[in-house]
N, C-alpha and C. Protein backbone atom coordinates (compact mmCIF):
# COMPACT_ATOMS: atom_id res chain seq x y z
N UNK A 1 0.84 -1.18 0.00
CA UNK A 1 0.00 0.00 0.00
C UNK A 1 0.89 1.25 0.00
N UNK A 2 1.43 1.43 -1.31
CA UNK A 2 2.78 2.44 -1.04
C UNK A 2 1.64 4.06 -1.25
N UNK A 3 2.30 5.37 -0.61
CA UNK A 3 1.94 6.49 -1.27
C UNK A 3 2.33 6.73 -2.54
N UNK A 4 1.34 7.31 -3.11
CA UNK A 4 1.93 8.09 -4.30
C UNK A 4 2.16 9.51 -4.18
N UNK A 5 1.32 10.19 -3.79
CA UNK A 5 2.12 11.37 -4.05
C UNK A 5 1.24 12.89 -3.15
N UNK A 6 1.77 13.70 -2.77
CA UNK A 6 0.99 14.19 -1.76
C UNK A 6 -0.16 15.41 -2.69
N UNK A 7 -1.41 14.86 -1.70
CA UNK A 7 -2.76 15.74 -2.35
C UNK A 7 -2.70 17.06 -2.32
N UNK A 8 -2.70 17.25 -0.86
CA UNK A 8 -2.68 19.15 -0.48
C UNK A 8 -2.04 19.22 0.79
N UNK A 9 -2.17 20.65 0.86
CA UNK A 9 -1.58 20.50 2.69
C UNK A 9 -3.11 21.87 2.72
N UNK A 10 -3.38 22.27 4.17
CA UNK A 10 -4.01 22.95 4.51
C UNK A 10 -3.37 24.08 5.19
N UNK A 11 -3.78 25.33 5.31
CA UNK A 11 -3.27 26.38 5.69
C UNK A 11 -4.21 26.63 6.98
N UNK A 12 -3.84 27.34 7.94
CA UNK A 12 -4.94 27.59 8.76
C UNK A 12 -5.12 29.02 8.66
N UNK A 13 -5.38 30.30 8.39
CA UNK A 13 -4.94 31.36 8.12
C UNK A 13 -5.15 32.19 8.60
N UNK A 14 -4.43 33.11 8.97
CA UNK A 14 -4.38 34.55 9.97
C UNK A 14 -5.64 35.35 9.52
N UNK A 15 -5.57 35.37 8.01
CA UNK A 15 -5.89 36.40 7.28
C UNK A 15 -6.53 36.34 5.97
N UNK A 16 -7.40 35.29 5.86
CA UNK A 16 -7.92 34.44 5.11
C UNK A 16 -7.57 35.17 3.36
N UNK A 17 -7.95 36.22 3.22
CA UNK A 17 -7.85 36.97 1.72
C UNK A 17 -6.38 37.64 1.50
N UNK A 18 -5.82 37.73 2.62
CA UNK A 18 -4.16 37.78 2.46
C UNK A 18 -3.62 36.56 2.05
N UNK A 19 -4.12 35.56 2.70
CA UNK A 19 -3.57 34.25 2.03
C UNK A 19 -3.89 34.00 0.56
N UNK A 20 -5.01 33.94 0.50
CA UNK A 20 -4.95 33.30 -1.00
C UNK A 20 -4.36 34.01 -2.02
N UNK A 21 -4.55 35.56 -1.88
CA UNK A 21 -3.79 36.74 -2.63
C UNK A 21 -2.60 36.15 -2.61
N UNK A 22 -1.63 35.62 -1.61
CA UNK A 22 -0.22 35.09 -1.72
C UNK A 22 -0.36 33.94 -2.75
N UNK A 23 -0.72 33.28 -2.64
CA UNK A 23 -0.67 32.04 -3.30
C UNK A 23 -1.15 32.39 -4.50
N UNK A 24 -2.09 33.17 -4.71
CA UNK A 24 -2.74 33.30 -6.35
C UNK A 24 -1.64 34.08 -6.84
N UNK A 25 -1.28 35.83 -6.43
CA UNK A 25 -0.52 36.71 -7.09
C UNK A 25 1.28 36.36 -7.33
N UNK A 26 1.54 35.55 -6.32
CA UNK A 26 2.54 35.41 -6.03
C UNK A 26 3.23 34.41 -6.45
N UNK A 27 2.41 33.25 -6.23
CA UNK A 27 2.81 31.81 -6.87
C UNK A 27 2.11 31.35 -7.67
N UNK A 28 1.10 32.42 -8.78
CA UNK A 28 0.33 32.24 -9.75
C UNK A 28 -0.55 30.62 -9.91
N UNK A 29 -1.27 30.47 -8.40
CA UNK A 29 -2.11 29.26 -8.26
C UNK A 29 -3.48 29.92 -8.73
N UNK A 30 -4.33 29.00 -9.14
CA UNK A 30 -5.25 29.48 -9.40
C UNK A 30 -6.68 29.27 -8.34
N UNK A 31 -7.17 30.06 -8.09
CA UNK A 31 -8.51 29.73 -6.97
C UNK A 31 -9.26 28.96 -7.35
N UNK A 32 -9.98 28.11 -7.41
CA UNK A 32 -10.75 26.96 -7.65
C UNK A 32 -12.31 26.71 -6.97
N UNK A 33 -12.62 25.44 -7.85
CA UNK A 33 -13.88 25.00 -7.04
C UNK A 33 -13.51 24.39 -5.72
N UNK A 34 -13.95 24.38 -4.63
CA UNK A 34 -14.17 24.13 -3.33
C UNK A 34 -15.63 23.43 -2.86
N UNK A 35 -15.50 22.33 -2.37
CA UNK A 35 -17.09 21.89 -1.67
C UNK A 35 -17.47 22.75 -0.92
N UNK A 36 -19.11 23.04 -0.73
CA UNK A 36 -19.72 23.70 -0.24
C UNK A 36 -19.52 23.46 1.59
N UNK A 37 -18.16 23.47 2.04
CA UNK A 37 -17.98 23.60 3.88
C UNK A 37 -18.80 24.59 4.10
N UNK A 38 -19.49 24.45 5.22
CA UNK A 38 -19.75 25.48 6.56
C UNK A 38 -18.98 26.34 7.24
N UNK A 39 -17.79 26.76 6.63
CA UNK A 39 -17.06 27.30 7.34
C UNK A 39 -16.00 28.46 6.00
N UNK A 40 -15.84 29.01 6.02
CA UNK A 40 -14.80 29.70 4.98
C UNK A 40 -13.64 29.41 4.62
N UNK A 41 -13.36 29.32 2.85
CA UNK A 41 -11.90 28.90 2.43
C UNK A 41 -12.06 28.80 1.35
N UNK A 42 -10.48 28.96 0.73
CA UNK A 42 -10.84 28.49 -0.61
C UNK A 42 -9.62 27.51 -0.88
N UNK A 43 -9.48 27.09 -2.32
CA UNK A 43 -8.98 25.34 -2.76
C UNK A 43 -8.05 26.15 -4.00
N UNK A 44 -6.61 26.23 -3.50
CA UNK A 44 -6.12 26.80 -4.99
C UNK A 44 -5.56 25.85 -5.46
N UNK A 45 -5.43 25.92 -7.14
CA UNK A 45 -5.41 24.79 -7.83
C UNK A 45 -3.55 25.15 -8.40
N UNK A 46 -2.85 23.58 -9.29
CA UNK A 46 -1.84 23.99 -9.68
C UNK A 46 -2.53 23.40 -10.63
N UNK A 47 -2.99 23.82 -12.49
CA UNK A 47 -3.53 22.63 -13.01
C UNK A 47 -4.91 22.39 -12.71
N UNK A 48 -5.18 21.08 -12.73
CA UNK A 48 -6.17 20.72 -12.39
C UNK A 48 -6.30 20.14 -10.74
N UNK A 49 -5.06 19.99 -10.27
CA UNK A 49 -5.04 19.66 -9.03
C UNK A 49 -4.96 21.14 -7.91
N UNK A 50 -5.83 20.59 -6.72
CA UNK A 50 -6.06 21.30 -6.07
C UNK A 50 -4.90 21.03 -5.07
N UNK A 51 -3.69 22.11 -4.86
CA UNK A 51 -3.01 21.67 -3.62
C UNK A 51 -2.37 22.11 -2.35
N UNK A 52 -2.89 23.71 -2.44
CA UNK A 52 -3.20 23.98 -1.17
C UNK A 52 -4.55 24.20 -0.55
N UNK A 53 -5.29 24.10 0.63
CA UNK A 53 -6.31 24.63 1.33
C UNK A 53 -6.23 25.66 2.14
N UNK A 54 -6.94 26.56 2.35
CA UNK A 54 -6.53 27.42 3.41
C UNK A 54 -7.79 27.44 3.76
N UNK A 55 -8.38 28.00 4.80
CA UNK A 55 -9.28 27.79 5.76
C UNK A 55 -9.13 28.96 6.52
N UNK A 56 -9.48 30.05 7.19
CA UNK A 56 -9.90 30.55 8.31
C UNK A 56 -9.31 30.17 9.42
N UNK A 57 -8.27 30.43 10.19
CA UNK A 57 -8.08 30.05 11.70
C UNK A 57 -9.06 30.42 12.76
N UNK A 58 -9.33 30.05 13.74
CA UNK A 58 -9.94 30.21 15.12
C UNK A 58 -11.21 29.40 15.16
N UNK A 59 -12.42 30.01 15.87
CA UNK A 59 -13.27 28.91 16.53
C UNK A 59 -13.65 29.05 15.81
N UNK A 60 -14.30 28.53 14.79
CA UNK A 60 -15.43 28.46 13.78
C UNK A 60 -16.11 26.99 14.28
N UNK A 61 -17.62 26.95 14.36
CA UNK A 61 -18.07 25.59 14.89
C UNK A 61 -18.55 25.06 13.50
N UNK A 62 -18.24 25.00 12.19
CA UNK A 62 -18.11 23.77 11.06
C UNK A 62 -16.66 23.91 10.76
N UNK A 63 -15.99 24.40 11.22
CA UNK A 63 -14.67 23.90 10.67
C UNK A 63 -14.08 22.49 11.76
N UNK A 64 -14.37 23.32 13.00
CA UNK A 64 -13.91 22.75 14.27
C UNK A 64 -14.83 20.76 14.13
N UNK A 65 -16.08 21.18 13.87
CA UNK A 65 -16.94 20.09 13.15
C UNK A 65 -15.94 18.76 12.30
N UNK A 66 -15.15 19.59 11.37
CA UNK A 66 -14.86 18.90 9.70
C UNK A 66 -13.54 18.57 10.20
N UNK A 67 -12.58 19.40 11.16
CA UNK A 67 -11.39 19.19 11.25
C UNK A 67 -11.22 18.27 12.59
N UNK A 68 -11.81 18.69 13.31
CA UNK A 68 -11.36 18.38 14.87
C UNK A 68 -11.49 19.25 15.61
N UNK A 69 -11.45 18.78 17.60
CA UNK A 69 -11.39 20.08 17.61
C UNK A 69 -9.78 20.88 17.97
N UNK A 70 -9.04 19.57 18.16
CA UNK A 70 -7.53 20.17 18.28
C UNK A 70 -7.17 21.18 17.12
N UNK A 71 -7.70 20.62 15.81
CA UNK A 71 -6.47 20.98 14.72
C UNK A 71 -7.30 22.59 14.58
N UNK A 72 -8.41 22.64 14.87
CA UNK A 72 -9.35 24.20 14.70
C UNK A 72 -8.76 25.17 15.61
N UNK A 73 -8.27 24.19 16.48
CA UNK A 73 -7.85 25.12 18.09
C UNK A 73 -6.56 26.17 17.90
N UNK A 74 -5.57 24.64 17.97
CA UNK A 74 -4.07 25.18 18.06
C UNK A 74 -3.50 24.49 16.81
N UNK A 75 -3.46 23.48 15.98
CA UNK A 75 -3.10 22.93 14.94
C UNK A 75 -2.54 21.75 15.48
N UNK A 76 -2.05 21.31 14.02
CA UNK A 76 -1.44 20.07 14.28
C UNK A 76 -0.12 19.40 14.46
N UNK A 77 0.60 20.66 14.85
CA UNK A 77 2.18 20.06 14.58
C UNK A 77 2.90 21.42 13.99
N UNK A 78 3.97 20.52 14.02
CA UNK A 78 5.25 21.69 13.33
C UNK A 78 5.56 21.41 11.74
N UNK A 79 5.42 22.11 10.29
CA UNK A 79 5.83 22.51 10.03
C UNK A 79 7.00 23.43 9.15
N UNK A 80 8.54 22.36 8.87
CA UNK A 80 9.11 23.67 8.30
C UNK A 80 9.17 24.86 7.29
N UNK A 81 8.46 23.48 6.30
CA UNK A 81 8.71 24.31 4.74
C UNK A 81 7.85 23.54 4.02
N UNK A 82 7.16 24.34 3.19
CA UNK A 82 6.35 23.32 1.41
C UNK A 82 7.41 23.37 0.69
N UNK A 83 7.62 22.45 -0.31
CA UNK A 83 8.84 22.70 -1.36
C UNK A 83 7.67 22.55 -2.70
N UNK A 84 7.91 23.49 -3.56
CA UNK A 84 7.73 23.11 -5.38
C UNK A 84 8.75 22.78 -6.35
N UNK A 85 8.82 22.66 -7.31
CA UNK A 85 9.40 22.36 -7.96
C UNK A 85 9.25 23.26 -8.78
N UNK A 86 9.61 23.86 -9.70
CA UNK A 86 9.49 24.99 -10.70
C UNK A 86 10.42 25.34 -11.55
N UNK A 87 9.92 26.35 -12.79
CA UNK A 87 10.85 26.96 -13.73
C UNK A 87 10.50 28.41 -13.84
N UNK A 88 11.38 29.10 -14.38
CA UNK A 88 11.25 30.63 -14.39
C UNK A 88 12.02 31.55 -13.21
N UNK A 89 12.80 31.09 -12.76
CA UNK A 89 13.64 31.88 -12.02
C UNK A 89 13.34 33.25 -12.12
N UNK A 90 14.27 33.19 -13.16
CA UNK A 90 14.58 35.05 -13.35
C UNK A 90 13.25 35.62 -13.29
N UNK A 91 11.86 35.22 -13.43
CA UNK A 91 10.83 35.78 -13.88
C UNK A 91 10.12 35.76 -12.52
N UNK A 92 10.67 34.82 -11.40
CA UNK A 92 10.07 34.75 -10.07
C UNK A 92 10.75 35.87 -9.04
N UNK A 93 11.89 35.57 -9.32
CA UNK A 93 13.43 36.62 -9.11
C UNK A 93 12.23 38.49 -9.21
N UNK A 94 12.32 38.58 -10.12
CA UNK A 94 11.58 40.23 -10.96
C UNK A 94 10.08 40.04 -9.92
N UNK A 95 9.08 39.10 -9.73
CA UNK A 95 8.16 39.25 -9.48
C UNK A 95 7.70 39.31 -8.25
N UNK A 96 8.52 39.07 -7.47
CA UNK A 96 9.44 39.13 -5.99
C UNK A 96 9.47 40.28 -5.70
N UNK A 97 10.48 40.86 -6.26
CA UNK A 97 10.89 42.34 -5.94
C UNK A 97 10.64 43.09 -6.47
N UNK A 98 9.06 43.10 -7.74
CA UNK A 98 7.99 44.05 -7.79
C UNK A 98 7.11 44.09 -6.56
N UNK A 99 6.63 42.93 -5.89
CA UNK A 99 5.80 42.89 -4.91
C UNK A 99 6.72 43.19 -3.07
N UNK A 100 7.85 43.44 -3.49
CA UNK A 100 8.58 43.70 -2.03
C UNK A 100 8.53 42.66 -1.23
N UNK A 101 8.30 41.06 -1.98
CA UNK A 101 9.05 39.93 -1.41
C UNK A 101 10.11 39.87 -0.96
N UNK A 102 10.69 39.57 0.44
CA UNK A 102 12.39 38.90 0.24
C UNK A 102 12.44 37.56 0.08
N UNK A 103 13.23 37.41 -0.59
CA UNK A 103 13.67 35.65 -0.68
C UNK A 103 15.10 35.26 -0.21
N UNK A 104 15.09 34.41 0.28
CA UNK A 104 16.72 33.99 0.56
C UNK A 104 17.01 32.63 -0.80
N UNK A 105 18.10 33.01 -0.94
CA UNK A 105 18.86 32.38 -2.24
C UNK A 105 19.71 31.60 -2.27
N UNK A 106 19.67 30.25 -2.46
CA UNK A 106 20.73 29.16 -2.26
C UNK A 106 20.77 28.47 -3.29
N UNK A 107 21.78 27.25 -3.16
CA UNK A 107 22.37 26.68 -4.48
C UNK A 107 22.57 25.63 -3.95
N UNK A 108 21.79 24.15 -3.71
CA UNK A 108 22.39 22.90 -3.50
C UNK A 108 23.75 22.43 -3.95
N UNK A 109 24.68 22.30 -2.96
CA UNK A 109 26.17 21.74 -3.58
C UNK A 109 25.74 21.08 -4.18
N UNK A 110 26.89 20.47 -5.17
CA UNK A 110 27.18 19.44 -6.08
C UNK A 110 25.73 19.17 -6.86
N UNK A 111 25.01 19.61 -6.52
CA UNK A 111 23.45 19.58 -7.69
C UNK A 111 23.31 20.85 -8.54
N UNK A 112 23.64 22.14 -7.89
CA UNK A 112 23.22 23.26 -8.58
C UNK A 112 21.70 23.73 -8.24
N UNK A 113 21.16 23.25 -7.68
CA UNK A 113 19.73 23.39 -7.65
C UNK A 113 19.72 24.54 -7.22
N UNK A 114 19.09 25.49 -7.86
CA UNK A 114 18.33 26.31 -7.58
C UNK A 114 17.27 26.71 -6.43
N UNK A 115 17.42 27.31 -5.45
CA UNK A 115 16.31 27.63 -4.32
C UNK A 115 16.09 28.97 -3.71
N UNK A 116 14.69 29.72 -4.04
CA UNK A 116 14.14 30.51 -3.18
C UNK A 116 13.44 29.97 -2.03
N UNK A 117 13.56 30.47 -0.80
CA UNK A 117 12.96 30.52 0.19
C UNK A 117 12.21 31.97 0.55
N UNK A 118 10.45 31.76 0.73
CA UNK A 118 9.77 32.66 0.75
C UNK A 118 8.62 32.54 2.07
N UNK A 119 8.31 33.35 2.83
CA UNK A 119 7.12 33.24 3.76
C UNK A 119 5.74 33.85 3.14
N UNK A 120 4.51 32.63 3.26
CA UNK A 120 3.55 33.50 3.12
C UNK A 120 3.21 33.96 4.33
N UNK A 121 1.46 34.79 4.34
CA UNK A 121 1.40 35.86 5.43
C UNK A 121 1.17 35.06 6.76
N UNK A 122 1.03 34.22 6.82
CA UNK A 122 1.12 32.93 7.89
C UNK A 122 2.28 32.34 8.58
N UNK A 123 3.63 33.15 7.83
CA UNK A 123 4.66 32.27 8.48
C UNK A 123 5.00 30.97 7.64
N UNK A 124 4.33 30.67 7.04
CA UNK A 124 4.54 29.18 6.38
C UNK A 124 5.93 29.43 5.55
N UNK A 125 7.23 28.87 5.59
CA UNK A 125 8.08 28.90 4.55
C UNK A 125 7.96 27.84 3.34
N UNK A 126 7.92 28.61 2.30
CA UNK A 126 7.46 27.91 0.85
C UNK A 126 9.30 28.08 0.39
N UNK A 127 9.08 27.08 -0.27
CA UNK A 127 10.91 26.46 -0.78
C UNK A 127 10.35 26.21 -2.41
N UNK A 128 10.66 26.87 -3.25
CA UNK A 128 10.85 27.33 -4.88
C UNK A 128 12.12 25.83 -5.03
N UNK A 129 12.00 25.23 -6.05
CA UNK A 129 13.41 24.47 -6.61
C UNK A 129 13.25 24.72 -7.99
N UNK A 130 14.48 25.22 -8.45
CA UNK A 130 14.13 25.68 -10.03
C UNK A 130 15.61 24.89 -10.84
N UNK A 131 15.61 24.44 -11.63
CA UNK A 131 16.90 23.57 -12.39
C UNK A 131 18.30 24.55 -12.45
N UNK A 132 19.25 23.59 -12.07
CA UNK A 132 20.63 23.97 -11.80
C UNK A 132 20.60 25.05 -13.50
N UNK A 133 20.20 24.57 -14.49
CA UNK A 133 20.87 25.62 -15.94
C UNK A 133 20.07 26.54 -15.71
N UNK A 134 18.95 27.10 -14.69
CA UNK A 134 18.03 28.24 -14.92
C UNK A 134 19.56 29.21 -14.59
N UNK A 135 19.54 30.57 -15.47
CA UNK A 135 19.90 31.76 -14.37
C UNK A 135 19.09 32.65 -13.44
N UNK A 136 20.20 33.06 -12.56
CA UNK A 136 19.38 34.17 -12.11
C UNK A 136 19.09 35.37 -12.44
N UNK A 137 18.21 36.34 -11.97
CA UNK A 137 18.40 37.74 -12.61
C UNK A 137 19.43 38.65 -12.06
């Protein structure tokens, strides 16, 4: 019964329309259809796959319902980073620092890999991997 491959992760969010603005403007996801919850959120898509959730943080009694009531409360754990996979550097690089993103900038030894590290408005660190031949800007 091996995994294949991960569905979504969920956001819990400070700031519900700050979030998705990050994820839509920023990491050009697209907002999506969402089942009709009792509670507020939306389902951004990469594609046809839906793969983040974000949700509303605090007491809401259908979220607290759908989730639990730990994970509605305080959450579920720690945490460090989402990673993507991606192309367009230089064009993420420019779109960054039109919007007064910082990113921190690294280079996997001996791979070359390419990596931005970015926070959305939640704290969440999102990890960019873009191919060792991309340049930067």
């Amino acid at each position: 019964m091996p995994l294949h491959h991960i569905e979504h992760y969920l956001v819990l969010a400070k700031d519900l329309d700050a979030t998705r603005k990050f994820y839509v403007d920023v990491l050009g996801m697209i907002d999506g259809e969402r089942p009709p919850f009792d509670f507020a959120g939306h389902w951004l898509y990469l594609g046809d796959q839906a793969c983040v959730h974000v949700a509303q943080a605090g007491k809401n009694p259908g979220q607290r319902r759908y989730l639990g009531e730990s994970a509605a409360a305080s959450g579920t754990g720690s945490i460090d980073h989402i990673a993507f996979r991606a192309t367009g550097l230089a064009e993420m690089i420019n779109r960054l620092d039109s919007l007064g993103i910082e990113a921190r900038r690294r280079t996997v030894p001996d791979q070359g890999l390419k990596q931005l590290f970015i926070r959305d408005p939640n704290g969440v660190t999102i990890e960019l991997n873009y191919p060792a031949s991309e340049a930067e800007a």
